[in-house]
Protein backbone atom coordinates (compact mmCIF):
# COMPACT_ATOMS: atom_id res chain seq x y z
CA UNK A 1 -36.72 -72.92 33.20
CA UNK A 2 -37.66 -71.37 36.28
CA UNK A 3 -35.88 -70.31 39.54
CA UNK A 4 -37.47 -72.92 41.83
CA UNK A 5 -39.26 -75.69 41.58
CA UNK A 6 -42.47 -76.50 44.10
CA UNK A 7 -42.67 -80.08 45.60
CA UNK A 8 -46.06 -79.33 46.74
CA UNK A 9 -46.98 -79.14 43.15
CA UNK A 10 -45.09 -82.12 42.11
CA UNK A 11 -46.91 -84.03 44.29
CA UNK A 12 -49.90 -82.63 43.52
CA UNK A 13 -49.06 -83.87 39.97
CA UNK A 14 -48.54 -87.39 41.02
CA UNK A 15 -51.41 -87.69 42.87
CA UNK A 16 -53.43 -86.57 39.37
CA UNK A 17 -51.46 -89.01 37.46
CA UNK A 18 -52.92 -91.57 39.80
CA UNK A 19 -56.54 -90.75 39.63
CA UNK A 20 -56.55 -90.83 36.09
CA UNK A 21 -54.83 -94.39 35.43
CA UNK A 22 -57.25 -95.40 38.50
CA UNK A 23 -60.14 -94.85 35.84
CA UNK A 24 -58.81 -96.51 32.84
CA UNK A 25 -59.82 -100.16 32.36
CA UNK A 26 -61.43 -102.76 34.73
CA UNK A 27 -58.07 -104.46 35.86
CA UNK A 28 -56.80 -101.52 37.87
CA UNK A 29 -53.36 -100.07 38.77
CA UNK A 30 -50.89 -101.66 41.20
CA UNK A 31 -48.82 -99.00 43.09
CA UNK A 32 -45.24 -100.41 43.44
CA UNK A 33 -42.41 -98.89 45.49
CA UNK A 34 -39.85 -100.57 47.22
CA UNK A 35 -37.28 -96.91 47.56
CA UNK A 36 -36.92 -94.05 46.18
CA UNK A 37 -34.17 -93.61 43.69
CA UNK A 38 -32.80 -90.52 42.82
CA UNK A 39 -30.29 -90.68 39.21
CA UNK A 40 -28.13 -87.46 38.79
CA UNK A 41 -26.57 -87.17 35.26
CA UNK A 42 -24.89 -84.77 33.02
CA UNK A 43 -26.35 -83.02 30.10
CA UNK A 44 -23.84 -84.83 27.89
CA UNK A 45 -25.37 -88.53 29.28
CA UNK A 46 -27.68 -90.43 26.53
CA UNK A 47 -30.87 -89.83 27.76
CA UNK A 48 -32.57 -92.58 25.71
CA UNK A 49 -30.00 -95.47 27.09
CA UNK A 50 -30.26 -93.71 30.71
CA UNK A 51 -34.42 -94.03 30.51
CA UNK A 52 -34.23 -97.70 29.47
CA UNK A 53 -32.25 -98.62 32.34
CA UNK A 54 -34.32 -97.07 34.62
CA UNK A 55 -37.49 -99.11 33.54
CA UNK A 56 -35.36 -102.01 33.07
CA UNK A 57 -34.92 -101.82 36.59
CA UNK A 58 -38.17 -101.03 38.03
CA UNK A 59 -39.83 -104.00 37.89
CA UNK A 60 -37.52 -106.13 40.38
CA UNK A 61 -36.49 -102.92 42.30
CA UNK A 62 -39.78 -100.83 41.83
CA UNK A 63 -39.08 -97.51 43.38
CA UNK A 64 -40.02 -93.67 43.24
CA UNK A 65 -37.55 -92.58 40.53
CA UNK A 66 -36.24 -88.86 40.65
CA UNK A 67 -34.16 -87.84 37.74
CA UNK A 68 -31.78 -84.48 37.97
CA UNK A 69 -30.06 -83.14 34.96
CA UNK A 70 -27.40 -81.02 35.09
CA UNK A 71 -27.64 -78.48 32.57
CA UNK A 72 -24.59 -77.09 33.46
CA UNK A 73 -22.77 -73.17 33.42
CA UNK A 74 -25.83 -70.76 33.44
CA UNK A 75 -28.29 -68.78 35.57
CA UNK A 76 -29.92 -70.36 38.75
CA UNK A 77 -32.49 -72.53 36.67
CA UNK A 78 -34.68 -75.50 38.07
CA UNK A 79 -37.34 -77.16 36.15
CA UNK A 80 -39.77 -80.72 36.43
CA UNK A 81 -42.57 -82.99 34.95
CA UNK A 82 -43.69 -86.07 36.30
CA UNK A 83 -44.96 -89.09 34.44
CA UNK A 84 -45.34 -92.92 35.37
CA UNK A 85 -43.51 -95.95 33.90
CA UNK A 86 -46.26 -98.73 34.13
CA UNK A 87 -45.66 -102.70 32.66
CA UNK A 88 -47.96 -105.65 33.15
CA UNK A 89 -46.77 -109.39 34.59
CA UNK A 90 -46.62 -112.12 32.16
CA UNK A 91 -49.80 -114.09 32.10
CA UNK A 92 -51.80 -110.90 34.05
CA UNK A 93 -53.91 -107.92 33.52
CA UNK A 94 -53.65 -105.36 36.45
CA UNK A 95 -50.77 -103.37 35.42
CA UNK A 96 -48.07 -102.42 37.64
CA UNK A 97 -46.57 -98.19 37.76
CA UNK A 98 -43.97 -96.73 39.41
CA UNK A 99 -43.89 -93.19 39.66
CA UNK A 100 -41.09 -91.28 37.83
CA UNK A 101 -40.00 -87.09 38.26
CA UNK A 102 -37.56 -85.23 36.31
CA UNK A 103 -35.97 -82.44 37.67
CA UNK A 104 -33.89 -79.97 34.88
CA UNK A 105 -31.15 -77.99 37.41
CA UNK A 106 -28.34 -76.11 36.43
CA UNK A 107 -25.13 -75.71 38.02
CA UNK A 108 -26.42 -72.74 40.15
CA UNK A 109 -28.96 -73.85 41.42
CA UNK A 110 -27.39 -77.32 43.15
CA UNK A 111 -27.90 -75.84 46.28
CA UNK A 112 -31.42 -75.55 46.13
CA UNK A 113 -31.61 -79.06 45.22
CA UNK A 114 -32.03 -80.94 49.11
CA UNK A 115 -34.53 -78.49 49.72
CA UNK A 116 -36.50 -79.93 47.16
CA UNK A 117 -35.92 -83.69 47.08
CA UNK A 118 -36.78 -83.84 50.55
CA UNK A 119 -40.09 -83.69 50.03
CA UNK A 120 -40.59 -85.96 47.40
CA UNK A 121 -38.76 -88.49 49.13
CA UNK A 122 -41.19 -91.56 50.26
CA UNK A 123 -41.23 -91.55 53.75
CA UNK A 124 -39.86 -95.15 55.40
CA UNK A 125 -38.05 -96.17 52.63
CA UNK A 126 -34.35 -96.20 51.37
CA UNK A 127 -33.55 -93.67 49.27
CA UNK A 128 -30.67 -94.81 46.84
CA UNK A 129 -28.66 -92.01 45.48
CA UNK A 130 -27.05 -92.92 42.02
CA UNK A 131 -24.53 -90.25 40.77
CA UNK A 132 -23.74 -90.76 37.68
CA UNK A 133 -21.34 -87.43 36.95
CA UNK A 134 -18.32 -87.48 38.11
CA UNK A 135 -17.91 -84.26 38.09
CA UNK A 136 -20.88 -83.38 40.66
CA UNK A 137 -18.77 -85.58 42.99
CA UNK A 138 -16.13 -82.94 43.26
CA UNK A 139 -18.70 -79.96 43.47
CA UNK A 140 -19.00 -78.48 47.48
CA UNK A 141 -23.11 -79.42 47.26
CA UNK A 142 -22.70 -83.12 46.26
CA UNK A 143 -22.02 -83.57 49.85
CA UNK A 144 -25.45 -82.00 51.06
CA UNK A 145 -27.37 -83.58 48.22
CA UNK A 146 -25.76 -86.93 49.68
CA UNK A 147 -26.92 -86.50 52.92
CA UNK A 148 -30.56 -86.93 52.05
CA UNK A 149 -30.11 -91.05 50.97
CA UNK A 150 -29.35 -94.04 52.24
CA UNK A 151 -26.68 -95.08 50.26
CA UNK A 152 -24.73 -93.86 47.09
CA UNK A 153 -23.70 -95.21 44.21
CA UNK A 154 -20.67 -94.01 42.20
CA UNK A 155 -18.70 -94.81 39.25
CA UNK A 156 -14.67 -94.19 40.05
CA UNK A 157 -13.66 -95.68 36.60
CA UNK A 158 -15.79 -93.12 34.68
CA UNK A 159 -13.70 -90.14 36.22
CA UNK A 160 -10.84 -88.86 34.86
CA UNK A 161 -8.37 -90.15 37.71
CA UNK A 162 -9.57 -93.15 39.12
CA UNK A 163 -6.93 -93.62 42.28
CA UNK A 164 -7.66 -90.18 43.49
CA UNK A 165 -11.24 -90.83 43.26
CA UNK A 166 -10.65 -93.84 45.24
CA UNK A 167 -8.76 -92.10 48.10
CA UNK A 168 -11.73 -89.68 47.89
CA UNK A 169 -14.77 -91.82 48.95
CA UNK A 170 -12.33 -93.65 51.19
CA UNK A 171 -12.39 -90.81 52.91
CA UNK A 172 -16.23 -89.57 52.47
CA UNK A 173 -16.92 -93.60 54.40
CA UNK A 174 -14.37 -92.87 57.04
CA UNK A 175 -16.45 -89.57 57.52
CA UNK A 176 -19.66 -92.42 58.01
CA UNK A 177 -21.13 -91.52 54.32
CA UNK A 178 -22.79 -94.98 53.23
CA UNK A 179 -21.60 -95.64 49.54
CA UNK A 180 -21.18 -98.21 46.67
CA UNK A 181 -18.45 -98.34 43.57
CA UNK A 182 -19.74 -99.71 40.62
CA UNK A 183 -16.18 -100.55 39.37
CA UNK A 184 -16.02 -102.95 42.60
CA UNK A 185 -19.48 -104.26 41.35
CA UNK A 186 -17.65 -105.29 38.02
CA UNK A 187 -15.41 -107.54 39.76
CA UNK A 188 -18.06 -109.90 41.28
CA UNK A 189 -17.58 -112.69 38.23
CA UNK A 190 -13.58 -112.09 38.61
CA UNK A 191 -13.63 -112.33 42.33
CA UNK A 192 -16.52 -115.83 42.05
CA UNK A 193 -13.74 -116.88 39.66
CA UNK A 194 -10.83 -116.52 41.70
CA UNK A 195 -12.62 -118.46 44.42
CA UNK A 196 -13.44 -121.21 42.67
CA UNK A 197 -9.96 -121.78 41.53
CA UNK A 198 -9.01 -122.23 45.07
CA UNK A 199 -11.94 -124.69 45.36
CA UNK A 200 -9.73 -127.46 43.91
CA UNK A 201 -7.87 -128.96 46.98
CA UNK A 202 -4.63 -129.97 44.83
CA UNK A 203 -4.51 -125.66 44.47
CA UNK A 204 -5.53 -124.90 48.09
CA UNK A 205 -2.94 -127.07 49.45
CA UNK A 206 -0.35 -124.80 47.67
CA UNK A 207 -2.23 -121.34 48.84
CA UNK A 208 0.60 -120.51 51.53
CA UNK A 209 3.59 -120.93 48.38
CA UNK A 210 1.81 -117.51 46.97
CA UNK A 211 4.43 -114.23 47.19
CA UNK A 212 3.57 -111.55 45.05
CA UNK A 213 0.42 -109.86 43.38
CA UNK A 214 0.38 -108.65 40.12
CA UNK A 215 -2.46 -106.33 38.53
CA UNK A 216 -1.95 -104.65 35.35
CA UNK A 217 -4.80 -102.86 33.40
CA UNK A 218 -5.83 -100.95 30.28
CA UNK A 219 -7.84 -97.80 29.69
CA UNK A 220 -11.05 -97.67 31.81
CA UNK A 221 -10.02 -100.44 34.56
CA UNK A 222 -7.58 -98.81 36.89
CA UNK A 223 -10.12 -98.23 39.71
CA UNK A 224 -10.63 -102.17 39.20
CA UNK A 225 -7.08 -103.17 39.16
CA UNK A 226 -6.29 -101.42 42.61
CA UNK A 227 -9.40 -102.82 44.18
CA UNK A 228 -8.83 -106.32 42.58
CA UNK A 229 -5.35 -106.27 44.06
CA UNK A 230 -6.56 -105.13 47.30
CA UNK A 231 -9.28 -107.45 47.72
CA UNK A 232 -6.74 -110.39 47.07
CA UNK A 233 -4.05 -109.11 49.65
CA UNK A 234 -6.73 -109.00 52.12
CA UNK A 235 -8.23 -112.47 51.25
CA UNK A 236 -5.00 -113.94 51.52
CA UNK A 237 -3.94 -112.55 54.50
CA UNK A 238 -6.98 -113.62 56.31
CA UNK A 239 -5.81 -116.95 54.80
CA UNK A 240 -2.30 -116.47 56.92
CA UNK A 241 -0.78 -115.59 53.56
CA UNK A 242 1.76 -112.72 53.31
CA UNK A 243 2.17 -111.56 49.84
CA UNK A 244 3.51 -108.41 48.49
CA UNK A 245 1.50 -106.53 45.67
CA UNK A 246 1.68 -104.52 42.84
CA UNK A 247 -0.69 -102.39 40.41
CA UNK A 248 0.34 -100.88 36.98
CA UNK A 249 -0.54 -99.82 33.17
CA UNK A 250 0.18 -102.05 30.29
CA UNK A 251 -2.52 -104.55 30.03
CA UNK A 252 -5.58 -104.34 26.91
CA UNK A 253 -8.27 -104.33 29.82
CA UNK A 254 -7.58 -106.45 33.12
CA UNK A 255 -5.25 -108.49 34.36
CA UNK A 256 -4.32 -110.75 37.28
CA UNK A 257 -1.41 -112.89 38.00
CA UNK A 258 -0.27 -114.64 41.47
CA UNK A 259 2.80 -116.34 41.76
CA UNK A 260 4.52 -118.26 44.45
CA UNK A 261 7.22 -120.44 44.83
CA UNK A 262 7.54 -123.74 42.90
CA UNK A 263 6.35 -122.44 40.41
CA UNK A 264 3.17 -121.77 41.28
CA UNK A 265 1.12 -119.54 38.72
CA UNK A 266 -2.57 -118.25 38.62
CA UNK A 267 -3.49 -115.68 36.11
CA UNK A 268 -7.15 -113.99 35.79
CA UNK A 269 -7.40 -112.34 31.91
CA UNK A 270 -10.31 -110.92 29.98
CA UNK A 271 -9.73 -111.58 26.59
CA UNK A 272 -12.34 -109.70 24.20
CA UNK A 273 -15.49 -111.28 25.91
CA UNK A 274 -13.96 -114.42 27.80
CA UNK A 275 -12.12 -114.47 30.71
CA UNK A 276 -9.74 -116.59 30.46
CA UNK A 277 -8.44 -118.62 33.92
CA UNK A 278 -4.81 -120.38 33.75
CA UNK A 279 -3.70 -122.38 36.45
CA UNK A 280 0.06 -123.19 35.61
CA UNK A 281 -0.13 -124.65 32.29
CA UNK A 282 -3.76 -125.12 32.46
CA UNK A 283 -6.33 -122.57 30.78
CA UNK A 284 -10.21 -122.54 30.74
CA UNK A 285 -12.56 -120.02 29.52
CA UNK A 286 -16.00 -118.33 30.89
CA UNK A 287 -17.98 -116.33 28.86
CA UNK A 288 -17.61 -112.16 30.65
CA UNK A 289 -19.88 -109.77 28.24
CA UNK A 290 -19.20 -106.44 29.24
CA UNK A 291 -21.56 -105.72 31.93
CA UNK A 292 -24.35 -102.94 31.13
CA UNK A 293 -25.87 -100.19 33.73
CA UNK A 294 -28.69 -101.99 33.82
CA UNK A 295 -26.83 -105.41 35.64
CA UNK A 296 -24.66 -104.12 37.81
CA UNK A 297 -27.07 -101.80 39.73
CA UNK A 298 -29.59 -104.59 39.53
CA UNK A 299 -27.28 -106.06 41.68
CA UNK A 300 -26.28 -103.09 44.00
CA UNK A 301 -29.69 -101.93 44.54
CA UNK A 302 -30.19 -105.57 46.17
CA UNK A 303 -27.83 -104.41 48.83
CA UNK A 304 -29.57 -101.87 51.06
CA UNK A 305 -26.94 -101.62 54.29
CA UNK A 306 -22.94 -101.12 54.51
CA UNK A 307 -21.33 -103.60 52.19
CA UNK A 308 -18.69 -104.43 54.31
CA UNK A 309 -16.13 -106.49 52.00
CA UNK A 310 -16.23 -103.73 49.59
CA UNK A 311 -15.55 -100.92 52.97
CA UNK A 312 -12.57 -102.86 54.07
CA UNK A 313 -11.29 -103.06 50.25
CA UNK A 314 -12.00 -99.66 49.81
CA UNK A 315 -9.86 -98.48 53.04
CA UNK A 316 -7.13 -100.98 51.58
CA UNK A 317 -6.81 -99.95 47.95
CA UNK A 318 -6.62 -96.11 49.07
CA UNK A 319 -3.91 -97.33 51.20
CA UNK A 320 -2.08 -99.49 48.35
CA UNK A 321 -2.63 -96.40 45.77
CA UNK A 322 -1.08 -93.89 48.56
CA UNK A 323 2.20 -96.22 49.36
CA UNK A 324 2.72 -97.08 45.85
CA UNK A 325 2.40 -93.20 44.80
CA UNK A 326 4.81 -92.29 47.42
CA UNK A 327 7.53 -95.29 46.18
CA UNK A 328 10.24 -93.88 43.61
CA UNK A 329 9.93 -94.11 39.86
């Protein structure tokens, strides 16, 4: 690898990549780009799995894809290639591309990395940031490399402690940064589910009997739990309901529970791949695969502006994680 890496001559590579699928066949090329997105991964990320999502992706959210691994410890090292990821409609014959660039950067050379992207951003368009190592997150540069997109898109539950990574980028949106969770994105089918319980007017009516919030969780869902419980206190106190809640270890995966007086009892559980709804003594079951890269930012790249349920959930987990950190053991 090299020391730096020329945009110009990026460019200049795209614009050669063009000409040449311009003369192949009578059909044509369509040029697609809706954003750019730039993907920042670890050496240690499957770079097979990562590459199908991307093209997965590209053909409801076709964008200028820039992909930077990190390559980790080592001397101030930057290196690209450009190629295009091209697919053709059902039932047509002009094919569609999307241009894709792969930048190779180690450690040391992070801070060169703005410098660089800034050019090969498309001009006009969102840029979508998608950071994909937790670790970078952490790193004094991640904050300049953030300032060149739109939006961000994290993972807390793939870091190693997922309440301080929530009180982290609580505080990177009070600064104004514009970001995304994809462990919030997770909870879309729980939180449609929820909903619809309280749908049924024979369980509306007994809404305001609700007292206390329960939310324990397994390996890999913590992030979730604290946001699920957050989201719920905030629903129900918009609602006019006061209810006191709680967030803890101990459950296979995820798990909800309100309960109120009367006996009133609502539980939320995934159970392998159902999630399982129980209203008192009353249980139904919706199918909840484990959702893959590919469908959850399907869904977040849909959202181009401040989500604002997930800001004010955000601001209120931090705040649940902080007071129940401070409580005695």
């Amino acid at each position: 690898m090299s020391a730096t890496v020329a945009p110009d001559k990026i460019l200049k590579e795209l614009a050669a990549l063009w000409t040449q699928e311009g003369k192949l066949g009578e059909a044509g090329v369509l040029r697609a780009c809706s954003m750019t997105l730039l993907v920042m991964s670890d050496a240690t990320d499957d770079a097979a799995a990562l590459g199908e999502t991307i093209a997965a992706l590209m053909p409801q959210h076709p964008a200028r894809s820039i992909l930077i691994r990190l390559s980790g410890d080592g001397e101030r090292a930057l290196s690209e290639r450009v190629y295009q990821q091209c697919w053709k409609p059902f039932g047509q014959r002009q094919q569609i591309c999307c241009e894709q660039i792969e930048i190779t950067a180690s450690d040391a050379a992070l801070a060169d990395l703005p410098s660089v992207l800034l050019p090969l951003i498309v001009a006009d368009l969102p840029v979508i940031l998608w950071c994909r190592s937790p670790r970078l997150t952490q790193m004094p540069e991640f904050r300049d490399i953030a300032k060149v997109a739109t939006r961000v898109v994290i993972d807390s539950a793939a870091g190693a402690n997922a309440t301080d990574t929530i009180r982290r980028i609580a505080d990177a949106v009070r600064r104004g940064m514009v970001l995304a969770d994809l462990a919030w994105t997770r909870l879309t089918r729980w939180r449609e589910t929820l909903s619809r319980v309280f749908e049924n007017r024979d369980t509306l009516a007994r809404l305001s009997e609700i007292q206390t919030i329960k939310v324990t969780y397994g390996p890999g869902y913590e992030a979730a739990a604290w946001y699920f419980a957050a989201w719920v206190v905030n629903a129900l106190a918009q609602a006019g309901v006061m209810a006191t809640a709680a967030v803890a270890s101990g459950a296979p995966t995820l798990r909800l529970e309100l309960a109120g007086t009367s006996g009133l009892r609502v539980t939320l559980a995934r159970e392998e791949d159902r999630l399982v709804t129980t209203v008192d003594d009353q249980s139904n079951c919706t199918h909840l695969p484990v959702a893959s890269d590919y469908l959850i930012m399907r869904e977040e790249l849909a959202i181009m502006c401040r989500d604002a349920v997930f800001e004010r959930t955000l601001a209120s987990a931090a705040q649940l994680a902080v007071s129940s950190s401070s409580q005695p053991q």
